[in-house]
Protein backbone atom coordinates (compact mmCIF):
# COMPACT_ATOMS: atom_id res chain seq x y z
CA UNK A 1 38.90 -23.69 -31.55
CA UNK A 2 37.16 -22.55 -28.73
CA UNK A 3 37.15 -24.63 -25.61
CA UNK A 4 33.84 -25.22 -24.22
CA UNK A 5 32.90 -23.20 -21.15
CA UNK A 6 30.17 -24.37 -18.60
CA UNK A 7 27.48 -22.35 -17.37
CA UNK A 8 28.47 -21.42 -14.07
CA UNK A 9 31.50 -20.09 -15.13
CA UNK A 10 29.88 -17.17 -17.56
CA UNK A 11 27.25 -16.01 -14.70
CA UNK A 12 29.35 -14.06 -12.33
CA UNK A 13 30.45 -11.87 -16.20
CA UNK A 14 26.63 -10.98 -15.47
CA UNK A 15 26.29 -7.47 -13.62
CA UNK A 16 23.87 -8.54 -10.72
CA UNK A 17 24.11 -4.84 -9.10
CA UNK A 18 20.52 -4.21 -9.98
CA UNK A 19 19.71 -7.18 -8.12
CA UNK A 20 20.23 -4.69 -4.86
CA UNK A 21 18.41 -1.85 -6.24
CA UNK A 22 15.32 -4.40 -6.97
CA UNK A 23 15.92 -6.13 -3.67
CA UNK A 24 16.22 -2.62 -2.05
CA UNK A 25 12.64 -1.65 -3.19
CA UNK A 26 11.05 -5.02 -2.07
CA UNK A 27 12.07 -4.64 1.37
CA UNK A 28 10.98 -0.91 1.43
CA UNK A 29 7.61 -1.81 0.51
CA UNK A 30 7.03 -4.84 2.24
CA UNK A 31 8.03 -2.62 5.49
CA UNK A 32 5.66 -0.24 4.36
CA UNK A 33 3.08 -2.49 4.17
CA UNK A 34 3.59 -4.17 7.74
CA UNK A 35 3.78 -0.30 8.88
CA UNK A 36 0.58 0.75 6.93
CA UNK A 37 -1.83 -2.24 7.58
CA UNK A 38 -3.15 -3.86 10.66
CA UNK A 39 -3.58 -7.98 9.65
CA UNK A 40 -1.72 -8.61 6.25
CA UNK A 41 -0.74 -11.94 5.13
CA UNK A 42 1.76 -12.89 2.77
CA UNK A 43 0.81 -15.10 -0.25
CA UNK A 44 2.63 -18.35 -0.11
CA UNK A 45 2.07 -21.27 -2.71
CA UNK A 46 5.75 -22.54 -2.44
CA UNK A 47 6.10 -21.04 -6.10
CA UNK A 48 9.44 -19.60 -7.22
CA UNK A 49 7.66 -16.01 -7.10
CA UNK A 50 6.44 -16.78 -3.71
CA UNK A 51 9.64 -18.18 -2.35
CA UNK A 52 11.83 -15.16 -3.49
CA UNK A 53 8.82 -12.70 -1.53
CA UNK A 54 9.39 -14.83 1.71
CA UNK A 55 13.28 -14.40 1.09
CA UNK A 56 12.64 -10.95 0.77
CA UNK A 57 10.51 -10.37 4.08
CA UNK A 58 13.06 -12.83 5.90
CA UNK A 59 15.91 -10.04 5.13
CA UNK A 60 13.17 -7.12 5.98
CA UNK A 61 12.12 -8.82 9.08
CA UNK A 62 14.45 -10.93 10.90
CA UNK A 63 18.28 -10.95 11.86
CA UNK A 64 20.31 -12.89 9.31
CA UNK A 65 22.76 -15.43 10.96
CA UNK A 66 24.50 -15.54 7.43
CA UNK A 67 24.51 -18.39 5.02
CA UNK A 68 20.30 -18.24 4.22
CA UNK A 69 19.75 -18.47 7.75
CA UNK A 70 17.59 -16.14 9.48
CA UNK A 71 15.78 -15.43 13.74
CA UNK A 72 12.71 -14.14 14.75
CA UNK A 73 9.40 -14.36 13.23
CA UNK A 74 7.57 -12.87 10.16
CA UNK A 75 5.09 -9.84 11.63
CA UNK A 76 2.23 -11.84 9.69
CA UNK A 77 1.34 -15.25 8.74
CA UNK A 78 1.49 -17.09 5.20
CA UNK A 79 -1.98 -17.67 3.43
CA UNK A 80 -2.30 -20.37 0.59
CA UNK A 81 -5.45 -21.56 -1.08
CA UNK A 82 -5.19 -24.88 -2.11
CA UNK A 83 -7.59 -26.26 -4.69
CA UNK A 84 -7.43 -29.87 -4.25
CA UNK A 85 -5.55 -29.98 -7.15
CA UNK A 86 -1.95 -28.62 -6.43
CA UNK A 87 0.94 -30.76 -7.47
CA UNK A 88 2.19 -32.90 -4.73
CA UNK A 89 5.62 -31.80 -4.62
CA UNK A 90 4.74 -28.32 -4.30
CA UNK A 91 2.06 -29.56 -1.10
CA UNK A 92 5.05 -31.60 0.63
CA UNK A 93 7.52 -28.16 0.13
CA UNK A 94 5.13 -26.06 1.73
CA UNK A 95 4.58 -28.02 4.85
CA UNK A 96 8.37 -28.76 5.47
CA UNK A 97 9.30 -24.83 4.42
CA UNK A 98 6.66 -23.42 6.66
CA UNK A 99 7.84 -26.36 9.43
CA UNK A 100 11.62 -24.79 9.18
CA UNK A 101 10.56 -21.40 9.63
CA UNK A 102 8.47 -21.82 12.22
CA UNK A 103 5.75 -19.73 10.53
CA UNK A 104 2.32 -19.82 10.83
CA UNK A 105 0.54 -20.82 8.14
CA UNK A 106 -3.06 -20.12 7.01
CA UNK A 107 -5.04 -22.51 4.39
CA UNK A 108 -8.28 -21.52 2.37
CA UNK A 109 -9.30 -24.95 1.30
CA UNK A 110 -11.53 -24.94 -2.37
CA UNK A 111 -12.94 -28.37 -1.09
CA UNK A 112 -14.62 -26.40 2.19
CA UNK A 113 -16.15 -23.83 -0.36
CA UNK A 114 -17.45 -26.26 -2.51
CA UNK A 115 -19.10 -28.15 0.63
CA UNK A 116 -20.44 -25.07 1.61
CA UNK A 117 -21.98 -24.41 -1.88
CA UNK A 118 -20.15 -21.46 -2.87
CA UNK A 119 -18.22 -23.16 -5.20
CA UNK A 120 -19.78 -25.32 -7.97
CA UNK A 121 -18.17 -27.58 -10.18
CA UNK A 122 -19.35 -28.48 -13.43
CA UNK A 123 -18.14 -31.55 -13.71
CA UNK A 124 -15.42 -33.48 -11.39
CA UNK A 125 -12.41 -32.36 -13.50
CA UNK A 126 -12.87 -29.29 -14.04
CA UNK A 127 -9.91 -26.73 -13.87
CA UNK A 128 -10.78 -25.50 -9.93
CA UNK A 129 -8.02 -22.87 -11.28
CA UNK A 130 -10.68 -19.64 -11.41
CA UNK A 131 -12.52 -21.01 -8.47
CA UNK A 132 -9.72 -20.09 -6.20
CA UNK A 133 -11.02 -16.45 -6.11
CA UNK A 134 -13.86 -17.53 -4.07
CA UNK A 135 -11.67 -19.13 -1.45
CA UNK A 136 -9.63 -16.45 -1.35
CA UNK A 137 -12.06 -13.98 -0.38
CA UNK A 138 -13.88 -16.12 1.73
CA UNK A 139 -10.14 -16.76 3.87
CA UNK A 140 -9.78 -12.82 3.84
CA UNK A 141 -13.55 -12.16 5.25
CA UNK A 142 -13.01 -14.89 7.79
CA UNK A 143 -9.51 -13.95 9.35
CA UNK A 144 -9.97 -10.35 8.13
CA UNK A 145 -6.95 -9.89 6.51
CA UNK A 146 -6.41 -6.24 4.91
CA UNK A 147 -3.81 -6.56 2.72
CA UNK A 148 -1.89 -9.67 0.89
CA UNK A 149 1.59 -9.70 -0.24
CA UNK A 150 1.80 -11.80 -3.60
CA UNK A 151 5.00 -12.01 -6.19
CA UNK A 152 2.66 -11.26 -8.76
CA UNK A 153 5.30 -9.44 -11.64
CA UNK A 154 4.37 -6.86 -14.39
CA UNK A 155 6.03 -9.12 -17.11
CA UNK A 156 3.94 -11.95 -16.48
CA UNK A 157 0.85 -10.82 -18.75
CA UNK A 158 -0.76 -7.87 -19.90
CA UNK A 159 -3.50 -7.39 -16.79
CA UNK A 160 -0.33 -7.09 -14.21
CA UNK A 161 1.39 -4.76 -16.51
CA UNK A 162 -1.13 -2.60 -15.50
CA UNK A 163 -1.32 -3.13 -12.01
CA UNK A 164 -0.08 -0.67 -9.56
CA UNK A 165 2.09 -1.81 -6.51
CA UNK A 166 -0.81 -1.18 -4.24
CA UNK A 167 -3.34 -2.39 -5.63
CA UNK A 168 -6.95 -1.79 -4.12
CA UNK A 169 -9.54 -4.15 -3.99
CA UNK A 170 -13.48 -2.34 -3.28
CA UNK A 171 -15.59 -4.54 -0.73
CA UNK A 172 -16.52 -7.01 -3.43
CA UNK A 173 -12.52 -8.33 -3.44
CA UNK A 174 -13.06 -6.83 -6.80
CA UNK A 175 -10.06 -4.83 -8.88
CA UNK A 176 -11.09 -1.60 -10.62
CA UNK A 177 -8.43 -1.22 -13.42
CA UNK A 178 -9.83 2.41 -14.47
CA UNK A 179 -10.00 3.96 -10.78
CA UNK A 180 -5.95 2.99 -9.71
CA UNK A 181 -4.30 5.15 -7.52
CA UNK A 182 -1.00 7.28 -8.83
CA UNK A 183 1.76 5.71 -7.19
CA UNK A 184 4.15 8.96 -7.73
CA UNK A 185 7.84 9.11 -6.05
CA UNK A 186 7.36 6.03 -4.53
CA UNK A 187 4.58 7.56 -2.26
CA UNK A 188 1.81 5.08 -1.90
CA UNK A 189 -1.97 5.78 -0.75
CA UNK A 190 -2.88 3.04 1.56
CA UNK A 191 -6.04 4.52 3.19
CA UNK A 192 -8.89 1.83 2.51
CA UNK A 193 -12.55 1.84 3.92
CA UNK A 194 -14.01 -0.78 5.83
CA UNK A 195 -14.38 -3.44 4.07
CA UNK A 196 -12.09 -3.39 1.61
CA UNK A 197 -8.08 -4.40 1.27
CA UNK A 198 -4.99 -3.91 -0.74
CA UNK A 199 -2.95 -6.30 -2.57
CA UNK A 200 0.65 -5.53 -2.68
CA UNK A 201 3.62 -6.46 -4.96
CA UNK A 202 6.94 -5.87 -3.67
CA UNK A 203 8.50 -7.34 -6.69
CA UNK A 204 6.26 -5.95 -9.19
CA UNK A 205 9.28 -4.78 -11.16
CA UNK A 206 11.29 -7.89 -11.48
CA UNK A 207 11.56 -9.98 -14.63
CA UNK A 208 11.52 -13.71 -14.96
CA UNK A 209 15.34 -13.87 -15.22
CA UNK A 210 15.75 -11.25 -12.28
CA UNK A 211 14.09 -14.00 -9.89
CA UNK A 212 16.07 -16.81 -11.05
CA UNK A 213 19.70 -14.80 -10.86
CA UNK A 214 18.05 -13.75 -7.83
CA UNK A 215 17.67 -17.47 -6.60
CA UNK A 216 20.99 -18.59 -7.64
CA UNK A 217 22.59 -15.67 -5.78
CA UNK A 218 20.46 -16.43 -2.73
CA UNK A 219 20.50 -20.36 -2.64
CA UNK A 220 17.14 -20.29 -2.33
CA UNK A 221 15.18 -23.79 -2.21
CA UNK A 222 12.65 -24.45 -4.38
CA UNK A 223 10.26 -27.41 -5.65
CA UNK A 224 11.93 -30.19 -7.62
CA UNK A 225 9.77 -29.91 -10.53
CA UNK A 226 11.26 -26.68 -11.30
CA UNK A 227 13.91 -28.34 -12.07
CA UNK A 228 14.38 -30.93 -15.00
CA UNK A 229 12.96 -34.30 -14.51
CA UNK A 230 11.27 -36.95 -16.56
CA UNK A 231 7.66 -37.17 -16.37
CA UNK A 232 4.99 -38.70 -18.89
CA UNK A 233 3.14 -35.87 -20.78
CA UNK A 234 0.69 -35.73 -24.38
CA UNK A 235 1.05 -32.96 -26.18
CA UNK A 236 -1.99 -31.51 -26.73
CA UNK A 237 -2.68 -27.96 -27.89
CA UNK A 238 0.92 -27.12 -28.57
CA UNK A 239 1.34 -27.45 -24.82
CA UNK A 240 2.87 -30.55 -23.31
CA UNK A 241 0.40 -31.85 -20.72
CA UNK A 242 1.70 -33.67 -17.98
CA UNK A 243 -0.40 -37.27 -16.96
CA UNK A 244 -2.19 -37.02 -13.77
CA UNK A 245 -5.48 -38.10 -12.12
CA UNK A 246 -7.00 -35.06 -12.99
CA UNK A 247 -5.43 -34.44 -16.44
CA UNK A 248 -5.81 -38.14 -17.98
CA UNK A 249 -5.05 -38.95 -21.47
CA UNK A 250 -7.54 -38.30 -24.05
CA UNK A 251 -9.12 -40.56 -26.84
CA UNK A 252 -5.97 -40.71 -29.67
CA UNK A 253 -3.00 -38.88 -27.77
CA UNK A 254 0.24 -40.91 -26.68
CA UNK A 255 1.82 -40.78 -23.71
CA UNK A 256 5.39 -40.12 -24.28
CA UNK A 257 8.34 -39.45 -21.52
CA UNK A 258 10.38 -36.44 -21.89
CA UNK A 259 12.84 -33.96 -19.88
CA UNK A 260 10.89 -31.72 -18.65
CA UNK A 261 10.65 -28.52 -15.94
CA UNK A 262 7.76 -26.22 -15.12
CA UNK A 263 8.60 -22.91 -15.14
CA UNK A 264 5.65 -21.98 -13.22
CA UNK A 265 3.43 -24.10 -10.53
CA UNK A 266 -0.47 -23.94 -10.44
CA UNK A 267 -3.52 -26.34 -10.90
CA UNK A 268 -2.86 -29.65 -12.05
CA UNK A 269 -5.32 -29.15 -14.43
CA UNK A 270 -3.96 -25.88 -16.48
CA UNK A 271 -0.28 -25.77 -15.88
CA UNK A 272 2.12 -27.43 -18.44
CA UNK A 273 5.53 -28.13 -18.23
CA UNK A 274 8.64 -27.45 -20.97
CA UNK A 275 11.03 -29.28 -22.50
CA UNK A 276 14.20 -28.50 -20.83
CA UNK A 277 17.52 -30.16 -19.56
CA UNK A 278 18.22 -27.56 -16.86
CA UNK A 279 18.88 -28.67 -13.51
CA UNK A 280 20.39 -26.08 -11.71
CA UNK A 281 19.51 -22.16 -11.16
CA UNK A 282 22.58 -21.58 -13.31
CA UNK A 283 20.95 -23.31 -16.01
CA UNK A 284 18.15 -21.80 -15.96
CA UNK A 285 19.34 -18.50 -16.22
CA UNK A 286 21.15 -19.36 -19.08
CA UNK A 287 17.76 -20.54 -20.54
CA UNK A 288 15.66 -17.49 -19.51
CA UNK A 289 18.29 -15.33 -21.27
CA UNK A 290 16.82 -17.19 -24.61
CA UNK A 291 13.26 -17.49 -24.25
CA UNK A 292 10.93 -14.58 -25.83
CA UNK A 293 7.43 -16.19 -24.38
CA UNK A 294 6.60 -15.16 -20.79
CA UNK A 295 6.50 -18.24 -18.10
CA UNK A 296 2.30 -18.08 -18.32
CA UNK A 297 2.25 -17.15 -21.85
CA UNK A 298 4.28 -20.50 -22.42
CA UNK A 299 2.82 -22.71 -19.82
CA UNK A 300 -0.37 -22.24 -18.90
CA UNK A 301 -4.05 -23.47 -20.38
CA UNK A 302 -5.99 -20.81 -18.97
CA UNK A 303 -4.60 -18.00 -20.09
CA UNK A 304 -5.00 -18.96 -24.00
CA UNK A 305 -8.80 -19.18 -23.42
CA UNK A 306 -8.89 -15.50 -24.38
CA UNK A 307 -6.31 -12.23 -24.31
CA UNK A 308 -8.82 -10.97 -21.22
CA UNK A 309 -8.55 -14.21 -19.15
CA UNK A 310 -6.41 -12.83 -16.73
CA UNK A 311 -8.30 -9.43 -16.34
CA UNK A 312 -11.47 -11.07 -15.90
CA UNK A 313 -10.38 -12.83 -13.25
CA UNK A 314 -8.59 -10.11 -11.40
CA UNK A 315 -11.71 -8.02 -11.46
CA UNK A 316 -13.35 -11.06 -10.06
CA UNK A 317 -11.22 -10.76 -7.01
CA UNK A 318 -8.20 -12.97 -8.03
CA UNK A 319 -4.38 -12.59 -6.89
């Protein structure tokens, strides 16, 4: 019989060389965005996606000591819009991340918009999710940022399939999918007018399981719900909804407690976890290399409200 064989010991059979070709391209564009544009910001939610970009402008940036351990400082700050609504573990990694760096970091709060009327809330609970785009643009206007750097992915869903590298947003905040520029030999048209900005995705071209062999190569930290953990949830749509204060149990559903992990971090109110035993980046992998269902396609509520959710909210100015 075959003897059993853990986890850790089949990942190094995987060929990570493409890791350094994909790692490679990040850190040529994010140069050539801090070369192209005068006040960019870089997009950080202390999300897997976002915490593998930051890695990635650490090693573009700043002189590794070795060992994760990087000097200097980041040639722009970190934006994050929080909606009032963000899991608390993800809130409390932020703050001590952006505390070990020594960054700067710039929050567009959803609770000043909606004091200022721009936002409006139909009820208490609803999902503040699509009302981040109006926080957004209001951060970008007010500290006149001209281009943010997000870990947006084309494998996520079908809108950033799409989506160019570059990607231009007209003086509205607003994405144009028809009028993209050609982004031929790796030559990118930055020229904007005033007014308007970019959006740029250094790792555009990375898969789900790319950024998690990516992360256990790197020893990159990460919020502890990505990891498994028990939590109360009701299932509810096919989707296992976790209990909060802003998700509460429904008439007739039962709270049950299960192993669970997110593979993605968002609103409260529209992102579900999975069942999963994995507890380590090695584990994970080994998971992602199963899966067929895309981390948003799996996890999250408001992307099953229609195949043109996401779209519709990129148009409307959203990361």
């Amino acid at each position: 019989m075959n003897a059993p064989l853990s986890v850790d010991k089949l990942l190094p059979e995987l060929d990570h060389r493409h890791l350094d070709w994909l790692e490679e391209e990040a850190i040529f564009i994010l140069r050539e965005t801090a070369a192209a544009f005068e006040r960019p910001a870089l997009l950080f939610s202390g999300g897997k996606d976002s915490c593998v970009v930051l890695r990635l402008a650490e090693k573009a940036f700043k002189n590794s000591l070795g060992n994760g351990q990087f000097r200097g400082r980041l040639p722009f700050p970190l934006l994050h819009v929080d909606t009032g609504h963000n899991f608390p573990e993800v809130i409390e990694f932020r703050d001590r991340r952006v505390a070990e760096m020594g960054e700067r970091l710039v929050v567009g709060h959803l609770e000043d918009s909606i004091k200022r009327g721009t936002v409006r809330l139909a009820h208490p609970l609803e999902s503040r999710n699509g009302h981040q785009t109006v926080t957004l643009l209001e951060a970008i206007e007010e500290h006149r940022f001209d281009v943010l750097i997000g870990g947006a992915r084309r494998d996520e869903e079908k809108a950033r399939a799409k989506e160019r590298i570059f990607s231009h947003r007209d003086s509205f905040g607003q994405w144009q999918p028809k009028e993209q520029r050609p982004e031929l030999w790796t030559l990118f048209n930055t020229r904007i007018k005033p007014g308007e900005h970019m959006r740029a995705f250094p790792i555009s071209n990375w898969t789900e399981l790319d950024v998690w062999l990516y992360i256990a190569r790197e020893n990159i930290p990460l919020p502890s719900l990505y990891y498994a953990h028990n939590r109360q949830v009701v299932r509810r749509k096919g989707l296992l909804v976790p209990v909060t204060e802003v998700t509460p149990v429904q008439p007739g559903e039962t709270v049950e407690t299960a192993r669970v992990r997110f593979r993605t971090v968002g609103d409260m109110t529209c992102t579900c976890p999975v069942e999963s035993d994995a507890a380590t980046p090695a584990e994970i992998v080994a998971e992602t290399l199963t899966v067929t269902i895309s981390e948003r396609g799996a996890t999250r509520m408001d992307d099953r409200t229609s195949d043109a959710s996401m779209e519709r909210r990129k148009k409307e100015g959203y990361f």
